[in-house]
Protein backbone atom coordinates (compact mmCIF):
# COMPACT_ATOMS: atom_id res chain seq x y z
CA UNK A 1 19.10 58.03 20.57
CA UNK A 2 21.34 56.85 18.05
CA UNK A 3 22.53 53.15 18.09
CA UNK A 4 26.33 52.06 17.30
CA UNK A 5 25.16 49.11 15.90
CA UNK A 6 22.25 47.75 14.14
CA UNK A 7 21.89 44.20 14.09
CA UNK A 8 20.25 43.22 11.02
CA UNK A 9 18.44 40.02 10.27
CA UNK A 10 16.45 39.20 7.21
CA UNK A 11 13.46 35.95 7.65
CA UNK A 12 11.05 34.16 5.86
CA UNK A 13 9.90 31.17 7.82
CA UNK A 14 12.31 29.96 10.10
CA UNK A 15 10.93 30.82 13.27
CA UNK A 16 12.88 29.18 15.80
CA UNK A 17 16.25 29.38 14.46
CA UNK A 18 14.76 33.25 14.40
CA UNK A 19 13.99 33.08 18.03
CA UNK A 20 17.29 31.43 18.53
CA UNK A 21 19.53 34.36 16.93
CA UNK A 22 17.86 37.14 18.29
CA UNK A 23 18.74 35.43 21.84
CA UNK A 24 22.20 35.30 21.01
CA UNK A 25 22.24 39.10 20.58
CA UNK A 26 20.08 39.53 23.53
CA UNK A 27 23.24 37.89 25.36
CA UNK A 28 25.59 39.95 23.55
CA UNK A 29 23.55 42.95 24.91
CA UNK A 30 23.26 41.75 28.39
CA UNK A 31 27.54 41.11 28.67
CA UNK A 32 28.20 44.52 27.46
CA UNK A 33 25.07 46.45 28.45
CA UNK A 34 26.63 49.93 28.00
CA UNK A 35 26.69 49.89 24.43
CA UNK A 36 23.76 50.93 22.83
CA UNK A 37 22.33 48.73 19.98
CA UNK A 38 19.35 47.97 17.87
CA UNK A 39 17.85 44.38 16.46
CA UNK A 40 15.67 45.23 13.17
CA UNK A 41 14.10 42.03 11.84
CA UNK A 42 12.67 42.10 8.18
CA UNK A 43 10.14 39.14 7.80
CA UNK A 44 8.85 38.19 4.00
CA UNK A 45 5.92 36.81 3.28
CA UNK A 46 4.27 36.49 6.60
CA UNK A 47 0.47 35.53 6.21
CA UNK A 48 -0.29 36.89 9.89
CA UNK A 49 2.49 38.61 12.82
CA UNK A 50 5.09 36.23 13.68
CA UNK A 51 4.86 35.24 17.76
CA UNK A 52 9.09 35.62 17.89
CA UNK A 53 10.36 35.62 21.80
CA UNK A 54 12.42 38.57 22.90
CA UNK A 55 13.65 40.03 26.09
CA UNK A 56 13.99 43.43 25.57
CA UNK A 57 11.50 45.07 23.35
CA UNK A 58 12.84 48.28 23.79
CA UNK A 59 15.54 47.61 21.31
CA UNK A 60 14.25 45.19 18.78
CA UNK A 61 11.77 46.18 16.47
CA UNK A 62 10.10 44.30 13.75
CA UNK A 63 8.79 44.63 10.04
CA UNK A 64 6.89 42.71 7.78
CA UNK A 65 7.51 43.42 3.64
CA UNK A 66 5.70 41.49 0.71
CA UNK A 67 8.61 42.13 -1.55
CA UNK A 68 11.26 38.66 -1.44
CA UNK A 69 14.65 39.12 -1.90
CA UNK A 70 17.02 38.60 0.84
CA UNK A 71 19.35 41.94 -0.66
CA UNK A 72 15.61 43.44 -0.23
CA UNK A 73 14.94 43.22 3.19
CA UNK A 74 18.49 43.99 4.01
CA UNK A 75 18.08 47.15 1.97
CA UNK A 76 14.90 48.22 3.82
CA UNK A 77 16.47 47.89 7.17
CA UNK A 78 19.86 50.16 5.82
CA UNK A 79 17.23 52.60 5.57
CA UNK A 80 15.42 51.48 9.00
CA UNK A 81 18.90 51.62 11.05
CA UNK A 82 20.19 54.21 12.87
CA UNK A 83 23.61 52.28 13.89
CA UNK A 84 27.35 53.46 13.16
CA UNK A 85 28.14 50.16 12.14
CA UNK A 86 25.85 47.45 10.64
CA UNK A 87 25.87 44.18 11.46
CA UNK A 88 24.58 41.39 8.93
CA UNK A 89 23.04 38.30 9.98
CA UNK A 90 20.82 35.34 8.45
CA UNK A 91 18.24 33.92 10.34
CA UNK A 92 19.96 30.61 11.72
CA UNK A 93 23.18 32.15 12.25
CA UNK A 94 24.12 33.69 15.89
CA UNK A 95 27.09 35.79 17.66
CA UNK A 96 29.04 34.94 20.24
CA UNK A 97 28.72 36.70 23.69
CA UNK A 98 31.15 38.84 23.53
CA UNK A 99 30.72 40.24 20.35
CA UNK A 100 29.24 43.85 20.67
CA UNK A 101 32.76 44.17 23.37
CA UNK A 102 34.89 42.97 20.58
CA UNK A 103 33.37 44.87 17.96
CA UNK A 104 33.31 48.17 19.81
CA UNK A 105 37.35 47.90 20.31
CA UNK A 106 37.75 46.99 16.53
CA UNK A 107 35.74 50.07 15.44
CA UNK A 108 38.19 52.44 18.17
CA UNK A 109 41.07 50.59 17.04
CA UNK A 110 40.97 50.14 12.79
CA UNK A 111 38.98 53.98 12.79
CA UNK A 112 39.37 53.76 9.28
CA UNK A 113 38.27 50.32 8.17
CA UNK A 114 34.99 50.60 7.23
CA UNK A 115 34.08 46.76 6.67
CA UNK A 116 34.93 43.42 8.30
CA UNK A 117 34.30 39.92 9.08
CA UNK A 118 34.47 37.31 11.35
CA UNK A 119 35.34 33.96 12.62
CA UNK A 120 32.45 31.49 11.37
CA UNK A 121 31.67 28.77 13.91
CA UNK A 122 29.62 25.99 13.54
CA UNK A 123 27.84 26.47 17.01
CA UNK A 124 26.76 22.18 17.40
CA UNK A 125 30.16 20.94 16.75
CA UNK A 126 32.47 23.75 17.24
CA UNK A 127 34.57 23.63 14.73
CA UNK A 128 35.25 26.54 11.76
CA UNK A 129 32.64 27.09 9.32
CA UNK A 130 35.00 25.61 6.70
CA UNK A 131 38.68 25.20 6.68
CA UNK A 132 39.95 29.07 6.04
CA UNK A 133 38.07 30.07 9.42
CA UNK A 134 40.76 27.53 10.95
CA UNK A 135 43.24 31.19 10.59
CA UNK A 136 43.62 33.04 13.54
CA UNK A 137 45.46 35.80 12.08
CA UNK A 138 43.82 39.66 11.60
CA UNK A 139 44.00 39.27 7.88
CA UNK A 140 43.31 42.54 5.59
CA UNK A 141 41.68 40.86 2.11
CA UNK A 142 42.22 40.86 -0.97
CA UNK A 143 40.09 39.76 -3.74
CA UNK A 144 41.08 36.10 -4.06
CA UNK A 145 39.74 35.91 0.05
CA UNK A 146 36.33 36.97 -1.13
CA UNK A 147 35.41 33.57 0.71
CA UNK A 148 36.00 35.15 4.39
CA UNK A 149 33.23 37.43 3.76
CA UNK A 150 30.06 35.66 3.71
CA UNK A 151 26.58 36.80 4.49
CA UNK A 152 26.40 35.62 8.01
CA UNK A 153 29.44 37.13 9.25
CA UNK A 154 30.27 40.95 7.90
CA UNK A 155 29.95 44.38 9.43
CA UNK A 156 29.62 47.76 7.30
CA UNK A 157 29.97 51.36 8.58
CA UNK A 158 27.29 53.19 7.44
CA UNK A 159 29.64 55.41 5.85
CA UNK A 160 30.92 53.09 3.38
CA UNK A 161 27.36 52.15 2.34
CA UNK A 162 26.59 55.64 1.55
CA UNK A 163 29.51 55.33 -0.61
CA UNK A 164 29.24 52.46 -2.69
CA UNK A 165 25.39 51.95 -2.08
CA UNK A 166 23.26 48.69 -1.24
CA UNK A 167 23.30 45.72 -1.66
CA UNK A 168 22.02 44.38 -5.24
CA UNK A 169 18.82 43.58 -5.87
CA UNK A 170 19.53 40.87 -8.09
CA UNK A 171 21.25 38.82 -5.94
CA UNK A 172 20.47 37.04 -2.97
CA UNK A 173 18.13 34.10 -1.74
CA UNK A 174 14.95 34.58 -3.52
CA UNK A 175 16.08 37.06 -6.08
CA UNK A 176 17.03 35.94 -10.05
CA UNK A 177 20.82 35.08 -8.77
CA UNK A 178 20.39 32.85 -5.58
CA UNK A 179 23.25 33.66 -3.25
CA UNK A 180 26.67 35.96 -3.54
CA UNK A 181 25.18 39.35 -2.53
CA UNK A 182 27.33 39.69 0.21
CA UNK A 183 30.44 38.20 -2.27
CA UNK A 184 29.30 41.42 -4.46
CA UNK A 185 29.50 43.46 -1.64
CA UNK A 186 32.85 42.61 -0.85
CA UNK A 187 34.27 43.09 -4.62
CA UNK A 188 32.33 46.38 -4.77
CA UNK A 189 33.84 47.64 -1.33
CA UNK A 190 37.64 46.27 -2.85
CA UNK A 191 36.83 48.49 -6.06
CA UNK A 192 36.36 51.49 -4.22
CA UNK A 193 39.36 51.09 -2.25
CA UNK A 194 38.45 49.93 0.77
CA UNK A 195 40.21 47.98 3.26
CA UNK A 196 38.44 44.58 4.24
CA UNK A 197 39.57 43.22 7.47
CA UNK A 198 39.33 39.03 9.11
CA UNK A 199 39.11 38.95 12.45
CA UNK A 200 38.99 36.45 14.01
CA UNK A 201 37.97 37.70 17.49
CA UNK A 202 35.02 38.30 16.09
CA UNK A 203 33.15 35.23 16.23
CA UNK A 204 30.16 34.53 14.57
CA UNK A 205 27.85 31.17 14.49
CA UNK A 206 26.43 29.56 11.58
CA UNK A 207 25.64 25.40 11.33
CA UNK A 208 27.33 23.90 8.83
CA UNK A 209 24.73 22.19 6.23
CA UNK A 210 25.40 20.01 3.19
CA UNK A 211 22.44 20.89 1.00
CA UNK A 212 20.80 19.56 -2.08
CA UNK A 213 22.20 19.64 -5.57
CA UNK A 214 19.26 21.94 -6.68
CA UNK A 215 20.62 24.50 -3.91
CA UNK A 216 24.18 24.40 -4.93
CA UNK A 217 23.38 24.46 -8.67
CA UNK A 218 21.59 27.88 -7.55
CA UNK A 219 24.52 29.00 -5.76
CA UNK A 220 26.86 28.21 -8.23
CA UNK A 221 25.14 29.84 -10.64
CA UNK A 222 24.70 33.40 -8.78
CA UNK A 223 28.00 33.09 -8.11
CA UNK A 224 29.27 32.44 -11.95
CA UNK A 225 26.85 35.86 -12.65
CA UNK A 226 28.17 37.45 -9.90
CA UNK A 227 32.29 36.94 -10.96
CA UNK A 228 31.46 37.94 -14.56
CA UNK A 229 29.52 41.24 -13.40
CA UNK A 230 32.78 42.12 -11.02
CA UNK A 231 34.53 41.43 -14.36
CA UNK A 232 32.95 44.69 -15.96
CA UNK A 233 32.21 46.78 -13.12
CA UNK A 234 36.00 46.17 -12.03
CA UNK A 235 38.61 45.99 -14.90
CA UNK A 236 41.67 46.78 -13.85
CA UNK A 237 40.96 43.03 -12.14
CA UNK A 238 39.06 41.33 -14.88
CA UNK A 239 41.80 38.95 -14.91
CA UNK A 240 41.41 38.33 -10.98
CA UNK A 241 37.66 37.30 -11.65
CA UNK A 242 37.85 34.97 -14.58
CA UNK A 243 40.87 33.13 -12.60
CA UNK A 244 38.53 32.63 -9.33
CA UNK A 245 36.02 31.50 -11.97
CA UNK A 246 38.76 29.30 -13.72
CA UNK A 247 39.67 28.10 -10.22
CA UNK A 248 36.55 26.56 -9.18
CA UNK A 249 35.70 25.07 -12.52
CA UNK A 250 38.75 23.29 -13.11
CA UNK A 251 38.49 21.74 -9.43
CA UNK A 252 34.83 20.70 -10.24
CA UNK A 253 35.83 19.26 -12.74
CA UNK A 254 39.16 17.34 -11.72
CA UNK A 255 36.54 16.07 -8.83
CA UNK A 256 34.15 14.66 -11.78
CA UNK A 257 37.12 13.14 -13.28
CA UNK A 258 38.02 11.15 -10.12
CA UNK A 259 35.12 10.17 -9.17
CA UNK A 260 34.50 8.53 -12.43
CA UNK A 261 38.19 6.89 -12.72
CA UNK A 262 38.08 6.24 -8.82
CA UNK A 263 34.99 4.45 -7.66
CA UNK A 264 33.97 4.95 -4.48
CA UNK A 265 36.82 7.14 -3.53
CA UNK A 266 35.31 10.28 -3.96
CA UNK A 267 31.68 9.63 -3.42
CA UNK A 268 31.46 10.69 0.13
CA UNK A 269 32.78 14.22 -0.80
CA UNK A 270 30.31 14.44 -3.54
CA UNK A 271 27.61 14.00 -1.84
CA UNK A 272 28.62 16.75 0.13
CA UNK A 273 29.51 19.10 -2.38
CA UNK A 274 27.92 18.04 -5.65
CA UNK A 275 30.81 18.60 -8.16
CA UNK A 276 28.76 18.45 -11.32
CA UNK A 277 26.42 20.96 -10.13
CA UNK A 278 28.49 23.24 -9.29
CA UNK A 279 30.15 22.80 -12.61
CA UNK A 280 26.60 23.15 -14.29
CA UNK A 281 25.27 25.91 -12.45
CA UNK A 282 28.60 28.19 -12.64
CA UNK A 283 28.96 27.80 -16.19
CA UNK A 284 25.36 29.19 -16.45
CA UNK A 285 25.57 31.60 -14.80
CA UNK A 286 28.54 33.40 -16.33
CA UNK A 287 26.24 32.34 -19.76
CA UNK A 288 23.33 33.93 -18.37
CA UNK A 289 24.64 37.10 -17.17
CA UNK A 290 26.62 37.79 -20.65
CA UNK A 291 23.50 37.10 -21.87
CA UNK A 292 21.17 39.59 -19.83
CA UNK A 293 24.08 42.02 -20.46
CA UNK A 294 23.66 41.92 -24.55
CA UNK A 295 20.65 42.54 -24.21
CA UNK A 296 19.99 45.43 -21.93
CA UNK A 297 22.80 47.39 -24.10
CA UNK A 298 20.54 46.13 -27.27
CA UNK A 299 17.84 47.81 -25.54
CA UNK A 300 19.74 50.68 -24.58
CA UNK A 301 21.20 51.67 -27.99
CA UNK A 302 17.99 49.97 -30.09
C-alpha cells in the first residue's frame, strides 16, 4: 500500500541520536495512527548492521550504502519511497507529535504547494533554532528566506521532485561542497516556479550546536559554491545571489573589524560563529566553483 509520507533519514554513526529520531516519528505515528507512513533509514559506511530500536517494524525499513554523500543517501531513498509527500530529516533532528496531523491538513489545504518547511526547535532548551524561527506567521518565500529551509526541516511532494530532479550530488555532508544541498533545493524549486511555504505549525526539532571553525569554514564554503552555481543556473536573479553573497561577507567582515577595534566585546559571539572563517571559506568557495566551472567548459569545447 502506498504511504502519504516517507520519512527520510540519512546516518553515518550517530546511533543514538538515530534511535532517538526514529522514536519521535514512532510518536508521531502512534497520535495520528490513521495515516499511513513509512521511515526509510540510509546508513553509510556501516562495518556490520546497526542494532537501532524501533517499535513498529512494519513501517520502517532500513538500508546500508558504501557510497557517502548525505544528497546520496537521500537520493537512494527518493527512489526507495513510496510516499505523496517526503519528509527530510538528519539524524539528530526529531518532529514534534503532532506532526503527521499537521502535515496531512497542510497537504488538503495548500493542494498546490508542493514544498514546505517548518518551525525549527531546539528540543533541550526550547527555544527557535535561530532567531527567524521566532515568526509565527505562514510565510510563502522568496529567495532572500532561503534560510527557513534547512535540511532538517522541509517536505517535497513527490511531484515536484520529478520535476526539478534530486538533490545534487555535489553538495551535502561528505560530498566536495559540505552543506547547502537542501539551500540548492530551495533555489532550484524558486526557479521553476514553485511556491515555498513557512509554517510554523509544523514543528520540527533540531539542537542547536556551535561547532568548530574547520566545520563552518566547510559550510561557508559550500555555501559560497552553492550561491554562485544559483547565479548561472538562475539569471534572471543573478543579482539576488551575489547580494546574499555580498550580505554575509560584508557582515563577516564588519564582525572582524570589531572585534579587532573592540576587545573583548565581540569575542563571545565569535566563538560562536567564527567570523573569519566564514569569511575564508565563502570567498573560496565562490573561487572554487568559478574555477571547476572554467574548466569543465575547457573540457567541453577542448
Amino acid at each position: 500500500m502506498e504511504k502519504n509520507f516517507s520519512f527520510i533519514i540519512a546516518s553515518i554513526d550517530r546511533d543514538r541520536q538515530l534511535e532517538e529520531c526514529i522514536s519521535t516519528i514512532e510518536k508521531a505515528h502512534e497520535y495520528t495512527r490513521d495515516i499511513p507512513i513509512e521511515i526509510l533509514v540510509i546508513i553509510q559506511k556501516a562495518k556490520q548492521k546497526k542494532d537501532i530500536r524501533i517499535r513498529y517494524p512494519e513501517i520502517t525499513r532500513f538500508y546500508y550504502i558504501e557510497e557517502m554523500g548525505l544528497s546520496v543517501a537521500r537520493n537512494f531513498a527518493i527512489g526507495k519511497s513510496t510516499g505523496d509527500y517526503l519528509v527530510f530529516l538528519d539524524d539528530d533532528a526529531g518532529v514534534r507529535k503532532d506532526f503527521i496531523e499537521v502535515l496531512s491538513k497542510t497537504k488538503e489545504k495548500y493542494k498546490k504547494n508542493n514544498a514546505f518547511c517548518g518551525k525549527l526547535i531546539d528540543p533541550v532548551q526550547n527555544v527557535p533554532f535561530t532567531a527567524i524561527f521566532s515568526n509565527n506567521k505562514i510565510k510563502n518565500l522568496r529567495r532572500f528566506d532561503f534560510q527557513y529551509f534547512l535540511g532538517s526541516a522541509h517536505v517535497l511532494s513527490r511531484r515536484v521532485i520529478e520535476k526539478i530532479g534530486c538533490y545534487d550530488e555535489r553538495f551535502g555532508v561528505g560530498a566536495r561542497y559540505y552543506g547547502s544541498e537542501e539551500s540548492d533545493m530551495f533555489f532550484r524549486l524558486k526557479a521553476a516556479g514553485e511556491q515555498v511555504l513557512y509554517l510554523p505549525d509544523l514543528v520540527f526539532f533540531h539542537p542547536v550546536l556551535f561547532p568548530p571553525p574547520k566545520y563552518i569554514r566547510n559550510y561557508s564554503y559550500a555555501v559560497g559554491a552553492m550561491l554562485t552555481k544559483n547565479c548561472f543556473c538562475d539569471k534572471a536573479y543573478f543579482l539576488v545571489y551575489w547580494a546574499i553573497a555580498f550580505e554575509i561577507a560584508v557582515k563577516a567582515s564588519i564582525r572582524i573589524f570589531q572585534k579587532l577595534l573592540m576587545k573583548g566585546v565581540y569575542k563571545e559571539k565569535d566563538e560562536r560563529y567564527h567570523y573569519s572563517s566564514v569569511l575564508r571559506g565563502l570567498l573560496s568557495g565562490v573561487k572554487d566553483y568559478l574555477e571547476e566551472n572554467a574548466i569543465m567548459k575547457g573540457n567541453v569545447t577542448s
